[in-house]
N, C-alpha and C. Protein backbone atom coordinates (compact mmCIF):
# COMPACT_ATOMS: atom_id res chain seq x y z
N UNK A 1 -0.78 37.12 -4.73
CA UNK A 1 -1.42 36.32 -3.72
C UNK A 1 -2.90 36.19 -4.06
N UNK A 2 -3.28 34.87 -4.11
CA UNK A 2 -4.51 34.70 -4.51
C UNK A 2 -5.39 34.84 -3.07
N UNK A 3 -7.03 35.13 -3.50
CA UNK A 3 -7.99 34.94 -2.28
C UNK A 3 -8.99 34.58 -2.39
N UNK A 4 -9.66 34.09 -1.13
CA UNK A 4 -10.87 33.61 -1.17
C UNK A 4 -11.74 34.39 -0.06
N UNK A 5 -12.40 35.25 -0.56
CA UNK A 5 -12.61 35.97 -0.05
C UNK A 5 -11.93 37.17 1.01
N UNK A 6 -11.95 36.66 2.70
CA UNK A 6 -10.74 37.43 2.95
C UNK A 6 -9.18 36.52 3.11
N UNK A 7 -9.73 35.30 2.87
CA UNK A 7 -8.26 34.41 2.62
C UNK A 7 -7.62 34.53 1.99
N UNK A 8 -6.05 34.08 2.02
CA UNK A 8 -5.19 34.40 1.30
C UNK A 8 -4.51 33.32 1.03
N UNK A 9 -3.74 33.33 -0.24
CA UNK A 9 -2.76 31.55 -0.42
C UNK A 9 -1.83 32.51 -0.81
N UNK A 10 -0.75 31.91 -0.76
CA UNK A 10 0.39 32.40 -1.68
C UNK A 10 0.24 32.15 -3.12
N UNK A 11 0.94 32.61 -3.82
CA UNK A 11 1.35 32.64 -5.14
C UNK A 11 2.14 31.50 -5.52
N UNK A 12 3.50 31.14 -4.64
CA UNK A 12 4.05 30.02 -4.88
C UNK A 12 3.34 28.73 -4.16
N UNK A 13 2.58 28.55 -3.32
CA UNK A 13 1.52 27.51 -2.91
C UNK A 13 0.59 27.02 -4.25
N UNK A 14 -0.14 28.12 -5.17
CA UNK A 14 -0.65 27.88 -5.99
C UNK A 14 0.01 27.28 -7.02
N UNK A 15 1.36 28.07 -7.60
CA UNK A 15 2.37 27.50 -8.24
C UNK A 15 2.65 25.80 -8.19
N UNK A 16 2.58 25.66 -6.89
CA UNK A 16 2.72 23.78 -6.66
C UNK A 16 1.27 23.36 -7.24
N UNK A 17 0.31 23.56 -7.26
CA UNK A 17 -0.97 22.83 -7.30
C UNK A 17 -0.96 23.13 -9.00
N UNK A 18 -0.12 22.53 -10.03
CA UNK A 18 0.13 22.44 -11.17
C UNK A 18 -0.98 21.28 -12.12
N UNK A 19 -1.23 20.06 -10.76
CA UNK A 19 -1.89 19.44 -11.38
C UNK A 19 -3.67 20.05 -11.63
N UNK A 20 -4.17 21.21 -10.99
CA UNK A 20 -5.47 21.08 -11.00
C UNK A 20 -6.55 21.26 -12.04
N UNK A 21 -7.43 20.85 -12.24
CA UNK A 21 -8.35 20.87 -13.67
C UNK A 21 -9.63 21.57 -13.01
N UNK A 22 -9.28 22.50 -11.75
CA UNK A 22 -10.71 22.92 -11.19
C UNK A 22 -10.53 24.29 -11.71
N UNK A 23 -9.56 24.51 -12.25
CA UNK A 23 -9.19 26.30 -12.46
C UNK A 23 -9.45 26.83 -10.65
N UNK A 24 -8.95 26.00 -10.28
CA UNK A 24 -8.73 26.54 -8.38
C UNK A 24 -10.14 27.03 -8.25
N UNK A 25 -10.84 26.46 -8.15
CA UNK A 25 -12.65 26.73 -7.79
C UNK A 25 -12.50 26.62 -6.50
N UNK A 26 -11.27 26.38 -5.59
CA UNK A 26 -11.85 26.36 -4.17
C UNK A 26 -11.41 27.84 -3.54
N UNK A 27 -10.81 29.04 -4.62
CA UNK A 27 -10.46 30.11 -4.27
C UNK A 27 -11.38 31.12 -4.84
N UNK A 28 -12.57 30.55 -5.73
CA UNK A 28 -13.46 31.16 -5.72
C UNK A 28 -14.55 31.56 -4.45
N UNK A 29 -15.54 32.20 -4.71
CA UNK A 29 -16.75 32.60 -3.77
C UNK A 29 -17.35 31.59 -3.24
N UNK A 30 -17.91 31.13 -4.52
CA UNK A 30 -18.57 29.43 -4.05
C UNK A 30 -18.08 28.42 -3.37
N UNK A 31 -18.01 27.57 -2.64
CA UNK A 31 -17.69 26.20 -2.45
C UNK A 31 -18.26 25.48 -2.11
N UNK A 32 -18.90 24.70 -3.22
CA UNK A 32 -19.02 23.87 -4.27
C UNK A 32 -18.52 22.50 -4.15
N UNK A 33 -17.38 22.85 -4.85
CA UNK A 33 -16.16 22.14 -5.16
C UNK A 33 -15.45 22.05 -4.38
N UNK A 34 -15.92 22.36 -2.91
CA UNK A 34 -14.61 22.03 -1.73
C UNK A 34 -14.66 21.19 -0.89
N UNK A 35 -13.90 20.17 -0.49
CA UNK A 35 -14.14 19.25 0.21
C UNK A 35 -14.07 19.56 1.91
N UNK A 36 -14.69 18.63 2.27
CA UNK A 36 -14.80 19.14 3.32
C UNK A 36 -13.67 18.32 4.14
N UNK A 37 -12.39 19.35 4.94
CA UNK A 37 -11.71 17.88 6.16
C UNK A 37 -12.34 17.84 7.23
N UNK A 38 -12.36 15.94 7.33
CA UNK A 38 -12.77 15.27 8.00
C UNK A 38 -12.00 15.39 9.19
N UNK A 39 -10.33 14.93 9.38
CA UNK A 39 -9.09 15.32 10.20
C UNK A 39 -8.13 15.31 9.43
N UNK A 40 -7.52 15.84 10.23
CA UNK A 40 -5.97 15.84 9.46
C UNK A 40 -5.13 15.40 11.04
N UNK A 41 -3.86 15.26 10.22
CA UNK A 41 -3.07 14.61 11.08
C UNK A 41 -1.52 15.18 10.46
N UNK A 42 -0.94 16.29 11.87
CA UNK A 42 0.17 17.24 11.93
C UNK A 42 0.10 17.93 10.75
N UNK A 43 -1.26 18.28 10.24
CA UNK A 43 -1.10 19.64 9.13
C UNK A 43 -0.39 18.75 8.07
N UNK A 44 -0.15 17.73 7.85
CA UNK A 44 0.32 17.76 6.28
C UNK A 44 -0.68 16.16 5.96
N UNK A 45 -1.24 15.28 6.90
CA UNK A 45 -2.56 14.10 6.22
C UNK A 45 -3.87 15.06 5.99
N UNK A 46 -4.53 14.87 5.19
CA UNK A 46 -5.94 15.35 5.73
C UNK A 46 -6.99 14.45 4.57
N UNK A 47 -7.52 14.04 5.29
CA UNK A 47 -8.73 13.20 5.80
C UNK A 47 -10.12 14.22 4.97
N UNK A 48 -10.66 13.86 3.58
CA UNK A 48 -11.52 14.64 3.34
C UNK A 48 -12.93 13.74 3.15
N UNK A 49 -14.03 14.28 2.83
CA UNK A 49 -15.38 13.82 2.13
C UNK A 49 -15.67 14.71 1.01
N UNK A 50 -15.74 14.48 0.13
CA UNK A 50 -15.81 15.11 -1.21
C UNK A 50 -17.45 15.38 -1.40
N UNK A 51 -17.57 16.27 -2.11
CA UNK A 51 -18.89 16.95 -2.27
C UNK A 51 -19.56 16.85 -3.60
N UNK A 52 -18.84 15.85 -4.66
CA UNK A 52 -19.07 15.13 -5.46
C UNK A 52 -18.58 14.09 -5.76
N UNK A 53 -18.71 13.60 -6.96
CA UNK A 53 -17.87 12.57 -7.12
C UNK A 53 -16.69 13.58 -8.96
N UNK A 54 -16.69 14.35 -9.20
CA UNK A 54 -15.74 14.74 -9.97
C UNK A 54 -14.46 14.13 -9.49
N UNK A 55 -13.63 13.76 -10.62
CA UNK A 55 -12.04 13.57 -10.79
C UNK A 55 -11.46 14.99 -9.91
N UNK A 56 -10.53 14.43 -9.18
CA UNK A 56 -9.41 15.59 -8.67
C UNK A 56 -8.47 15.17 -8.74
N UNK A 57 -7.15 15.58 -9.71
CA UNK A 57 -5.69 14.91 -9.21
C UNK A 57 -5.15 14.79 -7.84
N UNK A 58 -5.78 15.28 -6.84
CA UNK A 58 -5.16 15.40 -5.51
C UNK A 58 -5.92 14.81 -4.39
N UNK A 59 -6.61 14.09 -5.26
CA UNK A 59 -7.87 13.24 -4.26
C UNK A 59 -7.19 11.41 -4.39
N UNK A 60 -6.63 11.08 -3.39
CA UNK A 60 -6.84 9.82 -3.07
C UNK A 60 -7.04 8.75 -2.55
N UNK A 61 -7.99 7.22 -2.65
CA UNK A 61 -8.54 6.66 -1.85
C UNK A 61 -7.57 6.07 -1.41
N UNK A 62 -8.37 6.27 0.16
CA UNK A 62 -7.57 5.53 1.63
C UNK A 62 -8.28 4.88 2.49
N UNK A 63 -8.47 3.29 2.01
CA UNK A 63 -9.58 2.54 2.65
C UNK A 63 -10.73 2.96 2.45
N UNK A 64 -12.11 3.04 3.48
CA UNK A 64 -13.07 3.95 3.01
C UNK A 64 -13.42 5.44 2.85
N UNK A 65 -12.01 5.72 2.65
CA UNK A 65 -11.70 7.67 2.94
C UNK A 65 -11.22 7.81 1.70
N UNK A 66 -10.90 9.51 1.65
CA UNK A 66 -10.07 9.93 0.63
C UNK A 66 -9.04 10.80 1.52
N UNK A 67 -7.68 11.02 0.42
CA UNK A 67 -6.83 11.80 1.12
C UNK A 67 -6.97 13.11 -0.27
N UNK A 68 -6.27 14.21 0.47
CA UNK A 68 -6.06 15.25 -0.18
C UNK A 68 -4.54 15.42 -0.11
N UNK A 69 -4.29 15.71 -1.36
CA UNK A 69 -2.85 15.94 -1.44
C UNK A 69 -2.33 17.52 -2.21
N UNK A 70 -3.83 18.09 -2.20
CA UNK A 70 -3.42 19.13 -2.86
C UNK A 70 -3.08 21.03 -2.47
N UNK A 71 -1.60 21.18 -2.72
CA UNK A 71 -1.15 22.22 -1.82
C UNK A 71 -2.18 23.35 -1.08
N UNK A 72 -3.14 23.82 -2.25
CA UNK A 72 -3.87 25.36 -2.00
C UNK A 72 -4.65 24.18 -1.21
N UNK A 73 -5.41 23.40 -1.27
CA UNK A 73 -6.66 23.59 -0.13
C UNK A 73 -6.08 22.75 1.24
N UNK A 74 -4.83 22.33 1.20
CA UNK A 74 -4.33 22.04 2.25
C UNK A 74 -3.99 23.41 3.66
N UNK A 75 -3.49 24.40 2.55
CA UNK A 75 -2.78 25.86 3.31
C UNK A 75 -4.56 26.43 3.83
N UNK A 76 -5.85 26.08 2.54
CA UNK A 76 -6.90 26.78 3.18
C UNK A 76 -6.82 26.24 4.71
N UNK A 77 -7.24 25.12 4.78
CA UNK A 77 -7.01 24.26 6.00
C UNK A 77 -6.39 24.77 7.10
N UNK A 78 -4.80 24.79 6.91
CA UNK A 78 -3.94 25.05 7.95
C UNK A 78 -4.21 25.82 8.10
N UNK A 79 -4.11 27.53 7.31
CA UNK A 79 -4.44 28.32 8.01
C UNK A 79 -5.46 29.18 8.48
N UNK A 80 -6.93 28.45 7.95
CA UNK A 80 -8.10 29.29 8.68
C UNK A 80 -9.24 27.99 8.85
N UNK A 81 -8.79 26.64 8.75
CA UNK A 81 -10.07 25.86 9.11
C UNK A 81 -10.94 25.83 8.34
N UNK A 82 -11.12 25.95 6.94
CA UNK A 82 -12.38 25.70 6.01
C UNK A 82 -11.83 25.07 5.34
């Protein structure tokens, strides 16, 4: 089980996030690299603003938004709100 600090993801959550090229920088100390949600909608849309403009496989545009599609920082989300 991976963490971020005192957070926790699963192992198989991370397992899904196959596409990422951040080496999971959002389970590091820093964040940086984490977007921030804007809303989400029933825990599985979420509505982000990105904190750069870097490539993310799990970032995509939705009108003047982006969506997140990517497992680990979705579960950060659901289960503690950052």
């Amino acid at each position: 089980m991976a963490q971020k600090n005192n957070l926790k993801v699963d192992d198989d959550i991370i397992k899904t996030a196959n596409r990422c090229k951040k080496n999971f920088s959002c389970l590091s100390s820093d964040e940086t690299d984490l977007c921030k949600v804007e809303m989400n909608v029933g825990e599985k849309i979420h509505f982000i603003k990105c904190k750069n403009k870097n490539t993310c496989n799990y970032r995509i545009p939705f009108g003047y938004s982006f969506v997140c599609t990517c497992p680990v920082r979705k579960e950060l989300y659901n289960k503690y709100k950052v």
